[in-house]
Protein backbone atom coordinates (compact mmCIF):
# COMPACT_ATOMS: atom_id res chain seq x y z
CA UNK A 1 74.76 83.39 115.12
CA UNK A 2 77.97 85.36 115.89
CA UNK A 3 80.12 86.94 113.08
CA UNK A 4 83.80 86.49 113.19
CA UNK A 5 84.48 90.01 112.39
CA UNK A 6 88.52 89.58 111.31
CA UNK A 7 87.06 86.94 109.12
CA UNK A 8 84.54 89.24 107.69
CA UNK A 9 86.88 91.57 107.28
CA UNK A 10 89.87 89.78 105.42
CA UNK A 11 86.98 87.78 103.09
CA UNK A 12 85.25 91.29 102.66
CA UNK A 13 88.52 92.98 101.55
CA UNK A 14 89.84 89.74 98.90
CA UNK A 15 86.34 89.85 97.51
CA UNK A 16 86.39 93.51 96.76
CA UNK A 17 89.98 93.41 95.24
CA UNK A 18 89.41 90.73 92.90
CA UNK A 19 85.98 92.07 91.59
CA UNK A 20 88.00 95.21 90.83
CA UNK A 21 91.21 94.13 89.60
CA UNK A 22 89.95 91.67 87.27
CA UNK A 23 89.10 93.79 84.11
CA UNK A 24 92.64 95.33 84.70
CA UNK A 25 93.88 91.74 84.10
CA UNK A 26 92.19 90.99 80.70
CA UNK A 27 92.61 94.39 79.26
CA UNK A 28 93.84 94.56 75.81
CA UNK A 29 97.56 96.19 76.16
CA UNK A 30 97.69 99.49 74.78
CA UNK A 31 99.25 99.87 71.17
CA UNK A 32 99.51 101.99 68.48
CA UNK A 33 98.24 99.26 66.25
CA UNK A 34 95.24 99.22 68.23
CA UNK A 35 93.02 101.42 65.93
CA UNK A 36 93.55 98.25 63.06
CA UNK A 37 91.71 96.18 64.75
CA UNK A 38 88.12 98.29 65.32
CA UNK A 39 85.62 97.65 62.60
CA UNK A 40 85.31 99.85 60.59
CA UNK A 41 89.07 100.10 59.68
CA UNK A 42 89.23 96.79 59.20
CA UNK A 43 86.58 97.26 56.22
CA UNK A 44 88.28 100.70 55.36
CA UNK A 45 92.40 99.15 54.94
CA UNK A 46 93.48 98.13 51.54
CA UNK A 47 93.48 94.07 50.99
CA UNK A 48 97.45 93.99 51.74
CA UNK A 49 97.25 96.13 55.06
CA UNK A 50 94.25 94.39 55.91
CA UNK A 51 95.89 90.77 55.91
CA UNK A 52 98.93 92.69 57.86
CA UNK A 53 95.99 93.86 60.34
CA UNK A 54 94.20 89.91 60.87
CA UNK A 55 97.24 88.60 60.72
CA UNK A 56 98.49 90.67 63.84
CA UNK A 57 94.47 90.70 65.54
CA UNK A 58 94.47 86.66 65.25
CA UNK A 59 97.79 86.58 67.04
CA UNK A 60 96.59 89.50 69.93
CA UNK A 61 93.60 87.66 70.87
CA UNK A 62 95.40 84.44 71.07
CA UNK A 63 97.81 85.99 73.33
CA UNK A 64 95.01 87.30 75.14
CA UNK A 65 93.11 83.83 75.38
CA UNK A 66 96.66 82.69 77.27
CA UNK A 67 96.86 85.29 79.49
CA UNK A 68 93.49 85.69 80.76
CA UNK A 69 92.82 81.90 80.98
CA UNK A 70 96.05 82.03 83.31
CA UNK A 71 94.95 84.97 85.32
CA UNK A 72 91.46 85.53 85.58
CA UNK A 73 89.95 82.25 85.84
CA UNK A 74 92.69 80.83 87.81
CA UNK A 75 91.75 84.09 90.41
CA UNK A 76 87.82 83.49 90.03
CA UNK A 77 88.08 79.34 90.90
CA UNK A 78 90.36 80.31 93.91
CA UNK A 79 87.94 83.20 95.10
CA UNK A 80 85.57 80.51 94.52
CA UNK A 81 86.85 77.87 96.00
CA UNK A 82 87.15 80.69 99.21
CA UNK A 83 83.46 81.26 99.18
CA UNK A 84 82.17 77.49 99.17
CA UNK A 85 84.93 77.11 102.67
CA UNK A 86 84.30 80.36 104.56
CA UNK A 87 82.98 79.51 107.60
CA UNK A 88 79.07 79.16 108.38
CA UNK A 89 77.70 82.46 109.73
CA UNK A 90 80.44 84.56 108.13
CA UNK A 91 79.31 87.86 106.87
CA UNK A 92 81.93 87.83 103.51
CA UNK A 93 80.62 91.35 101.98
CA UNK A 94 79.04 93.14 104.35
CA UNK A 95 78.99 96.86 102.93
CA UNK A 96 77.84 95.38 99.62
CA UNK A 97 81.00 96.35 97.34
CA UNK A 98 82.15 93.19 96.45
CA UNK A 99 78.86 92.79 94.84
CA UNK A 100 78.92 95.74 93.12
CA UNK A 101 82.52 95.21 92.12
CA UNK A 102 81.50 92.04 90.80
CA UNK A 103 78.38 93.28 89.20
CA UNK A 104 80.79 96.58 87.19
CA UNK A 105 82.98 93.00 86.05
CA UNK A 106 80.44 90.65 84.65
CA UNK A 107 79.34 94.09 82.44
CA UNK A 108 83.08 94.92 81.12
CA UNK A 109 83.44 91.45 79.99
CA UNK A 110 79.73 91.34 78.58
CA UNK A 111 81.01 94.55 76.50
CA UNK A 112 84.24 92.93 75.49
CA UNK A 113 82.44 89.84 73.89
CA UNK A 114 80.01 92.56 72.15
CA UNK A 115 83.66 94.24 70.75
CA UNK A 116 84.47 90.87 69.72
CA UNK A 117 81.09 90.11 68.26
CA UNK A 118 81.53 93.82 66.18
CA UNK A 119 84.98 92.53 64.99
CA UNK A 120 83.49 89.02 63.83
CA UNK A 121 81.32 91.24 61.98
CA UNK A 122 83.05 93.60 60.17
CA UNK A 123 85.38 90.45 59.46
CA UNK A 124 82.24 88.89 57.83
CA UNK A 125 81.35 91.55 56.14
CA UNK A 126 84.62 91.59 54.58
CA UNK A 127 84.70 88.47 53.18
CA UNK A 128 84.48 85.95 56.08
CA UNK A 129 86.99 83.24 56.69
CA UNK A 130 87.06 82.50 52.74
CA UNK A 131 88.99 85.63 52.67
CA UNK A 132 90.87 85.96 56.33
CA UNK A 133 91.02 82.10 57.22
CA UNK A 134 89.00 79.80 59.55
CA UNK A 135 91.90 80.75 62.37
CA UNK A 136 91.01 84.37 63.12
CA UNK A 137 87.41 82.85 63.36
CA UNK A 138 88.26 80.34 65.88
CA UNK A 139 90.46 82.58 68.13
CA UNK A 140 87.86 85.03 68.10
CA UNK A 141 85.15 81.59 69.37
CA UNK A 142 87.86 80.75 71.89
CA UNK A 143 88.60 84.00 73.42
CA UNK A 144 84.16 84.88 73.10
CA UNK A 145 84.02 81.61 74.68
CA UNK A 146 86.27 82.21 77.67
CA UNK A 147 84.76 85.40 78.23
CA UNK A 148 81.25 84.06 78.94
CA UNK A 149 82.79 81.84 81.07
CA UNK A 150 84.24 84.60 83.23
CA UNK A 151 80.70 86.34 83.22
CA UNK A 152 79.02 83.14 84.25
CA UNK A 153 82.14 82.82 87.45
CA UNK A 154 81.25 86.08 88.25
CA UNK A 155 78.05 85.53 88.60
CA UNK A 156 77.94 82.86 90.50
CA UNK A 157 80.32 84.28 93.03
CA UNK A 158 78.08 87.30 93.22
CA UNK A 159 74.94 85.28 94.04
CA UNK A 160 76.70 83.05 96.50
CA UNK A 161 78.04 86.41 98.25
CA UNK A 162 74.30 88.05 98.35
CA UNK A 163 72.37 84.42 99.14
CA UNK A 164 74.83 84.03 102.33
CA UNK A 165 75.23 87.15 103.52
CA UNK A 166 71.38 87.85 102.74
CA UNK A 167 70.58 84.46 105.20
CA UNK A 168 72.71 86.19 107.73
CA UNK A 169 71.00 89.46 107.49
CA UNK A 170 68.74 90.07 110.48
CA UNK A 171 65.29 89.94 109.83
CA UNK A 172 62.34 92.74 110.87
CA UNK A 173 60.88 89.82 113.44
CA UNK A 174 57.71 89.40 111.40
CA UNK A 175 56.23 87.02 109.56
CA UNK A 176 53.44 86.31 107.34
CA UNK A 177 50.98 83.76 106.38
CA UNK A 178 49.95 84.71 103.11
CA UNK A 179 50.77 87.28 100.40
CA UNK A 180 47.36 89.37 101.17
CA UNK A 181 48.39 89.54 104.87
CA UNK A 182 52.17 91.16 103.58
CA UNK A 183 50.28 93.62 101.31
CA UNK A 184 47.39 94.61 104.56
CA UNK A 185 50.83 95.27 106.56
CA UNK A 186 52.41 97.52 103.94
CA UNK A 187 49.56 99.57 103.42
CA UNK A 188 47.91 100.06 107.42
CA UNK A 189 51.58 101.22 108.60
């Protein structure tokens, strides 16, 4: 089966870009209230400060829920949708990259829902929604939820990458008619 290598090429290079630009997407901006919103300050800050700091942490990670639903899941179903139509016989990541790009993405988003999950906990800990409110509780589900999401896209992009361009790869000619004939190769060569 012939490769169409300008396809290859322009598939190979959107793949890799996307796997690597995505975390840059859904990072949290930088500010100096930042440092409120780890877990152990939030246990640390004095009642009043503390409200100030769930009050502002609800409102970030709704903000962040918006703007990564827009972005990054808008990206992955289009990459997606990309995949499912490249042509049959089209090597999309043939140096492996996008893979690995794709792999490095699925793990920061695995640790952002752990930050989350740290956050939820230290929130908890410090008197659950009876004393922050149910809403910092459900932002934190929605954003956690939208997050798994992304990991599960991810994923399924990866596989569909390695399962096609693993069919395409060329094979070593032989085959073999049992498991105990594979093993009796490995070991006479």
């Amino acid at each position: 089966m012939a490769v169409a290598p300008a396809q290859s090429l322009s598939n190979s290079d959107t793949i890799r870009n996307v796997g690597r630009v995505l975390p840059w997407l859904a990072e949290f901006p930088e500010s100096p209230d930042r440092s409120r919103f780890t877990p152990d300050c939030l246990l640390r800050s004095p009642d009043r400060e503390n409200r100030r700091a769930v009050t502002e942490l609800e409102r970030n990670l709704g903000e962040r829920h918006r703007s990564i639903n827009a972005a990054v899941i808008t990206m992955l179903d289009k990459l997606r949708a990309e995949v499912e139509a490249a042509p049959q016989g089209t090597v999309m990541d043939p140096d492996g990259v996008g893979v690995q790009a794709f792999e490095e993405t699925e793990e920061y988003f695995r640790s952002e829902c752990d930050e989350l999950g740290a956050i939820r906990g230290a929130l908890e800990h410090s008197g659950g929604s009876g004393e922050h409110g149910k809403e910092i509780f459900r932002e934190l589900d929605r954003l956690e939820d939208l997050l798994s999401q992304i990991v599960q896209r991810c994923q399924d992009i990866r596989w569909r990458l390695m399962i096609n361009d693993g069919a395409l790869a060329p094979t070593t000619g032989k085959t073999f008619a049992s498991g105990a004939e594979l093993v009796s190769s490995l070991t006479s060569d």
